[in-house]
N, C-alpha and C. Protein backbone atom coordinates (compact mmCIF):
# COMPACT_ATOMS: atom_id res chain seq x y z
N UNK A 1 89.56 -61.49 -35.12
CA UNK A 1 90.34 -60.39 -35.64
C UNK A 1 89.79 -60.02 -37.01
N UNK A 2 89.88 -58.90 -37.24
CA UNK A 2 89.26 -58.21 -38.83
C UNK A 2 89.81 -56.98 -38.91
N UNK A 3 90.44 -56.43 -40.01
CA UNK A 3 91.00 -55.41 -40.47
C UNK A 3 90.02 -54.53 -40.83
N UNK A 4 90.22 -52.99 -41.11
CA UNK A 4 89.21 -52.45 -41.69
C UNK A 4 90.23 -50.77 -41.59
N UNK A 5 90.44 -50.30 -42.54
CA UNK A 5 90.87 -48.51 -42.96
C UNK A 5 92.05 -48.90 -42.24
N UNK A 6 93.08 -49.94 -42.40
CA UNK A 6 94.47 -49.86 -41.91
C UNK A 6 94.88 -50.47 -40.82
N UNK A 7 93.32 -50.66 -40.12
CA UNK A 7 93.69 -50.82 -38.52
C UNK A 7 93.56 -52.44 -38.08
N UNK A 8 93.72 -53.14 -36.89
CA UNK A 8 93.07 -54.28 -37.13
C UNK A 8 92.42 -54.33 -35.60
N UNK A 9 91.24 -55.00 -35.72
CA UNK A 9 90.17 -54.90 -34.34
C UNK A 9 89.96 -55.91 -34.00
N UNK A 10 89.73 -56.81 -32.83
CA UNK A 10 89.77 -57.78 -32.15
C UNK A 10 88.07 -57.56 -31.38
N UNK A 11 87.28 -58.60 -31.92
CA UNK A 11 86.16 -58.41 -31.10
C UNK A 11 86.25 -60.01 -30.29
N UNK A 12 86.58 -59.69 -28.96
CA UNK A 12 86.54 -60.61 -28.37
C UNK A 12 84.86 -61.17 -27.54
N UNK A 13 84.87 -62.50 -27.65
CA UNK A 13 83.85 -62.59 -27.00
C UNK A 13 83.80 -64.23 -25.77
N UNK A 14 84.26 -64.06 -24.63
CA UNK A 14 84.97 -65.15 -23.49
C UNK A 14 83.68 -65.37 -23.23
N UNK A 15 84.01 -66.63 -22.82
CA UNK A 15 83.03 -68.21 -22.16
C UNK A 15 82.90 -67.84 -20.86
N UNK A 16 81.50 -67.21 -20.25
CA UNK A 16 81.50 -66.94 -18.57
C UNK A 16 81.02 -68.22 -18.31
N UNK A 17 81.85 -68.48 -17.28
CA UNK A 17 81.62 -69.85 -16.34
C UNK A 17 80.20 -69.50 -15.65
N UNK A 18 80.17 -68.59 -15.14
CA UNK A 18 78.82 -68.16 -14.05
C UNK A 18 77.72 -68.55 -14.68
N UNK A 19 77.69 -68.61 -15.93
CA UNK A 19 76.18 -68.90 -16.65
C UNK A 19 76.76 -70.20 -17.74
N UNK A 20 78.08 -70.41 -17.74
CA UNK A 20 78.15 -71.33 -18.54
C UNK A 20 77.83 -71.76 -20.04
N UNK A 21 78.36 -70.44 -20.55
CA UNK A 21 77.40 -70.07 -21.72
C UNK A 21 78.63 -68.25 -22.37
N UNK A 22 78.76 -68.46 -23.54
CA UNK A 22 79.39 -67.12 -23.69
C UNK A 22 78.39 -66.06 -23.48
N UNK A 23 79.40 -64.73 -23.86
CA UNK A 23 78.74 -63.39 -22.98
C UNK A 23 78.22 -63.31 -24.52
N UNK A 24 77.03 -62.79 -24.33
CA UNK A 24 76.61 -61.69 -25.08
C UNK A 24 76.68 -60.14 -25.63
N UNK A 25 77.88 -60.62 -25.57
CA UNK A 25 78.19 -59.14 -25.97
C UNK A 25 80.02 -59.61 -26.47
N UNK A 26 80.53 -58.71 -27.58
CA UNK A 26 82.05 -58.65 -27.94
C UNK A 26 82.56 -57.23 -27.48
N UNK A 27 83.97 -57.81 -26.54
CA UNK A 27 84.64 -56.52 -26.05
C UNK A 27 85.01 -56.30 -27.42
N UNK A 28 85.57 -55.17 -27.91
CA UNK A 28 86.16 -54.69 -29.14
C UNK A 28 87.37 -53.85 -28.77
N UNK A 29 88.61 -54.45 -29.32
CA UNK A 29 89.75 -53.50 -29.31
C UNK A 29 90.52 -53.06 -30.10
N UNK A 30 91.15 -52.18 -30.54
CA UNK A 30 92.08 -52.03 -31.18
C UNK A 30 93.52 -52.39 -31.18
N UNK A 31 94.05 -53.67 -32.42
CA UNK A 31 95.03 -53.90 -31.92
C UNK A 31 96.25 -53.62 -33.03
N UNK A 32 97.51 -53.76 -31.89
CA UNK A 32 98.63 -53.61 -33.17
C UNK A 32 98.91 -54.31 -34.19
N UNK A 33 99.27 -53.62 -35.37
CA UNK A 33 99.61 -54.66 -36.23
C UNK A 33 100.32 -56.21 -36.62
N UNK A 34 99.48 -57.18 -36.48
CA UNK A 34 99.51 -57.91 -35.86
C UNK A 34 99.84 -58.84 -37.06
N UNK A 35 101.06 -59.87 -37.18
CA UNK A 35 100.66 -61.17 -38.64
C UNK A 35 100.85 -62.18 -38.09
N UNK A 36 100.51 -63.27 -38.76
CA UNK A 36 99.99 -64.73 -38.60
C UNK A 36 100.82 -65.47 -37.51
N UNK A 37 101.84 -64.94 -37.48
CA UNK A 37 102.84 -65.62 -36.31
C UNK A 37 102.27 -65.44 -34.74
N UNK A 38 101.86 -64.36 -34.90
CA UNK A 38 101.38 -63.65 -33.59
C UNK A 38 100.11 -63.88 -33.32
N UNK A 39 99.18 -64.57 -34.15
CA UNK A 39 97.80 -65.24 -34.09
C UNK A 39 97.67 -66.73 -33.68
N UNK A 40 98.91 -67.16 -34.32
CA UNK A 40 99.11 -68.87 -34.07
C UNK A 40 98.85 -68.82 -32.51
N UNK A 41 98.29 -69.92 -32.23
CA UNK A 41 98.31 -70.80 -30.45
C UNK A 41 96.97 -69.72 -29.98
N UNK A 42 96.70 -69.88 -28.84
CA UNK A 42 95.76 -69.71 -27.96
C UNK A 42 95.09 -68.32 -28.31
N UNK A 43 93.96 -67.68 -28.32
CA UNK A 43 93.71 -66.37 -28.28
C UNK A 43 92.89 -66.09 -26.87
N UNK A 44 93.47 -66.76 -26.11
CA UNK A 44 92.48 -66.41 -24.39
C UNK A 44 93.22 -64.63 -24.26
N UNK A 45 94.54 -64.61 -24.09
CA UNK A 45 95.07 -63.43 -23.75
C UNK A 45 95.39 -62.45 -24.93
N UNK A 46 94.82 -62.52 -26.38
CA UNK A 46 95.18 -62.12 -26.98
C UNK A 46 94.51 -60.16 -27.04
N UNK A 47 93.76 -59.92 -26.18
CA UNK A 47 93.14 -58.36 -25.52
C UNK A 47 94.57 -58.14 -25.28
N UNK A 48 95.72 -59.01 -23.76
CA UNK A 48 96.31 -58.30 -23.46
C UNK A 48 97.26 -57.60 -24.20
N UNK A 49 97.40 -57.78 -25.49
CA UNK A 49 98.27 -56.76 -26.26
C UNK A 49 97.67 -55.24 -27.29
N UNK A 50 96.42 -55.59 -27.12
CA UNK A 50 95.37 -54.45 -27.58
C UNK A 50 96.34 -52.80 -26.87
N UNK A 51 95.69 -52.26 -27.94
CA UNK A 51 96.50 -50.78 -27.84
C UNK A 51 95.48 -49.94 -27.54
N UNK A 52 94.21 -50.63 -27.07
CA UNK A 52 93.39 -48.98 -26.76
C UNK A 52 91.60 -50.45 -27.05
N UNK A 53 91.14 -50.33 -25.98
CA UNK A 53 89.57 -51.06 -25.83
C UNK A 53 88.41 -49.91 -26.37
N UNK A 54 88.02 -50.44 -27.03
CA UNK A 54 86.93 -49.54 -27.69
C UNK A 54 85.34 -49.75 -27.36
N UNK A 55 85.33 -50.58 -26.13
CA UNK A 55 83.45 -50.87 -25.58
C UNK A 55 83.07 -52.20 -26.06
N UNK A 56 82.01 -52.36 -26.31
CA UNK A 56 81.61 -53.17 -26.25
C UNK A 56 80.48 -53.36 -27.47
N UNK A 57 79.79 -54.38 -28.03
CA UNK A 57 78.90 -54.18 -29.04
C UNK A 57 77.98 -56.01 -28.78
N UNK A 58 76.45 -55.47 -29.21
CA UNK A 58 76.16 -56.78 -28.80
C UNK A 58 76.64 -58.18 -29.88
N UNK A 59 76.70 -58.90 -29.63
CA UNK A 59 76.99 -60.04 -30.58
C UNK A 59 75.83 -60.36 -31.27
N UNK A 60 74.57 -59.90 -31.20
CA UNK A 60 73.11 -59.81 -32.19
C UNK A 60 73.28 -58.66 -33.55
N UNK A 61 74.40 -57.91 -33.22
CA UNK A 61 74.45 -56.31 -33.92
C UNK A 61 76.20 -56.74 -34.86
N UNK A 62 76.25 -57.88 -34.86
CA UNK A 62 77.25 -58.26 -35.62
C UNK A 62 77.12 -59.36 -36.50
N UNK A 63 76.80 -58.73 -37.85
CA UNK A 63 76.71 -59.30 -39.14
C UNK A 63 77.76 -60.12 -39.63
N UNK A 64 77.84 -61.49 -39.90
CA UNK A 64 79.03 -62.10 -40.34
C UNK A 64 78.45 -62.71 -41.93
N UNK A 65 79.46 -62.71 -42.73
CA UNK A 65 79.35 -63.68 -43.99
C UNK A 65 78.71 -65.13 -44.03
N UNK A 66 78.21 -65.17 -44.96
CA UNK A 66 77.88 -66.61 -44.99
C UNK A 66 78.44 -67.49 -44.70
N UNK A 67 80.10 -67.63 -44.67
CA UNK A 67 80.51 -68.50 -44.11
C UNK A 67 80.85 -68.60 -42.74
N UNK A 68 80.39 -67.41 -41.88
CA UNK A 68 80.20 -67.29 -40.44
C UNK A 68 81.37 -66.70 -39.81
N UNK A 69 82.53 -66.54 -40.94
CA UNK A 69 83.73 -66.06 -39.75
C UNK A 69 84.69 -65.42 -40.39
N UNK A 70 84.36 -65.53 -41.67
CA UNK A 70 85.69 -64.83 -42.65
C UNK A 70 85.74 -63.09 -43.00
N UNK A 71 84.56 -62.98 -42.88
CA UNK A 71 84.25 -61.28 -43.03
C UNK A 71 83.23 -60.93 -41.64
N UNK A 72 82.90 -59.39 -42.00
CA UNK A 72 81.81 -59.20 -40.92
C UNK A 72 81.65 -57.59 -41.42
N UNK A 73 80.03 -57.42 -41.62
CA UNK A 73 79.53 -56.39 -42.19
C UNK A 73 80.56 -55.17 -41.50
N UNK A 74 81.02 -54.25 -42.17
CA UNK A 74 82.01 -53.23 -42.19
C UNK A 74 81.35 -52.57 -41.18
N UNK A 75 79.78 -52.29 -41.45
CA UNK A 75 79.23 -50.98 -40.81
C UNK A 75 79.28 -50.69 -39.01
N UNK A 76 79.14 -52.25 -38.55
CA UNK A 76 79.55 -51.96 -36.81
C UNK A 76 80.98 -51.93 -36.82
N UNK A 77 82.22 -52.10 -37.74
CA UNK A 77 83.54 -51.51 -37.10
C UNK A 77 83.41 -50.40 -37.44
N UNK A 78 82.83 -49.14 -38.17
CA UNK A 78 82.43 -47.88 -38.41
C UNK A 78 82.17 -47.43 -37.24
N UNK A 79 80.73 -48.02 -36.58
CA UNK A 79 80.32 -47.31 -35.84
C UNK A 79 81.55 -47.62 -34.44
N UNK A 80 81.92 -48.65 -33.98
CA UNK A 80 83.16 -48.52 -32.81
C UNK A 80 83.92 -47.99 -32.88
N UNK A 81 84.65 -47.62 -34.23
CA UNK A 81 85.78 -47.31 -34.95
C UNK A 81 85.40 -45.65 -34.32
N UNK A 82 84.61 -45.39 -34.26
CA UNK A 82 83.99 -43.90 -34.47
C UNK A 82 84.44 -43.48 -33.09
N UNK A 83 84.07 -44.33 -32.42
CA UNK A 83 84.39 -43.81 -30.86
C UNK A 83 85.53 -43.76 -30.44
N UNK A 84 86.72 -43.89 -31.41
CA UNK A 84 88.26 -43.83 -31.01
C UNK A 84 88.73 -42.73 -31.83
N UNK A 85 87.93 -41.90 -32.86
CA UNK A 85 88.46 -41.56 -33.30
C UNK A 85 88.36 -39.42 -32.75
């Protein structure tokens, strides 16, 4: 999950059994405003409350912070962001 101009986006990215190995690629959605209560426990189903799927983006084309998970370069939620709008 990462916030960005108000909104908050969920780039999910699930473990395919078939190759045994995650996908290469993050679905990206837009979700409702969402706080910490509603993050606690599992995030397997956490798409199903997404308010609108915005595609897909590769997981090579997603820049994260040095510490690997706390931020993530603004400019690819721009460009997904773009396609909802």
């Amino acid at each position: 999950m990462t916030s960005f101009r108000g909104r908050q986006y969920l780039f999910d990215c699930r473990f395919d059994e078939s190759i045994e190995d995650y996908a290469n690629v993050y679905q990206v959605y837009v979700m409702p405003n969402l706080d910490q209560k509603d993050l606690k426990g599992p995030w397997d189903r956490l798409s199903e409350m997404a308010k609108e799927h915005l595609g897909e983006v590769p997981v090579s084309s997603v820049q994260f912070d040095e510490s690997k998970r706390r931020a993530i370069d603004p400019e690819i939620i721009e460009e997904v962001a773009s396609k909802s709008d």
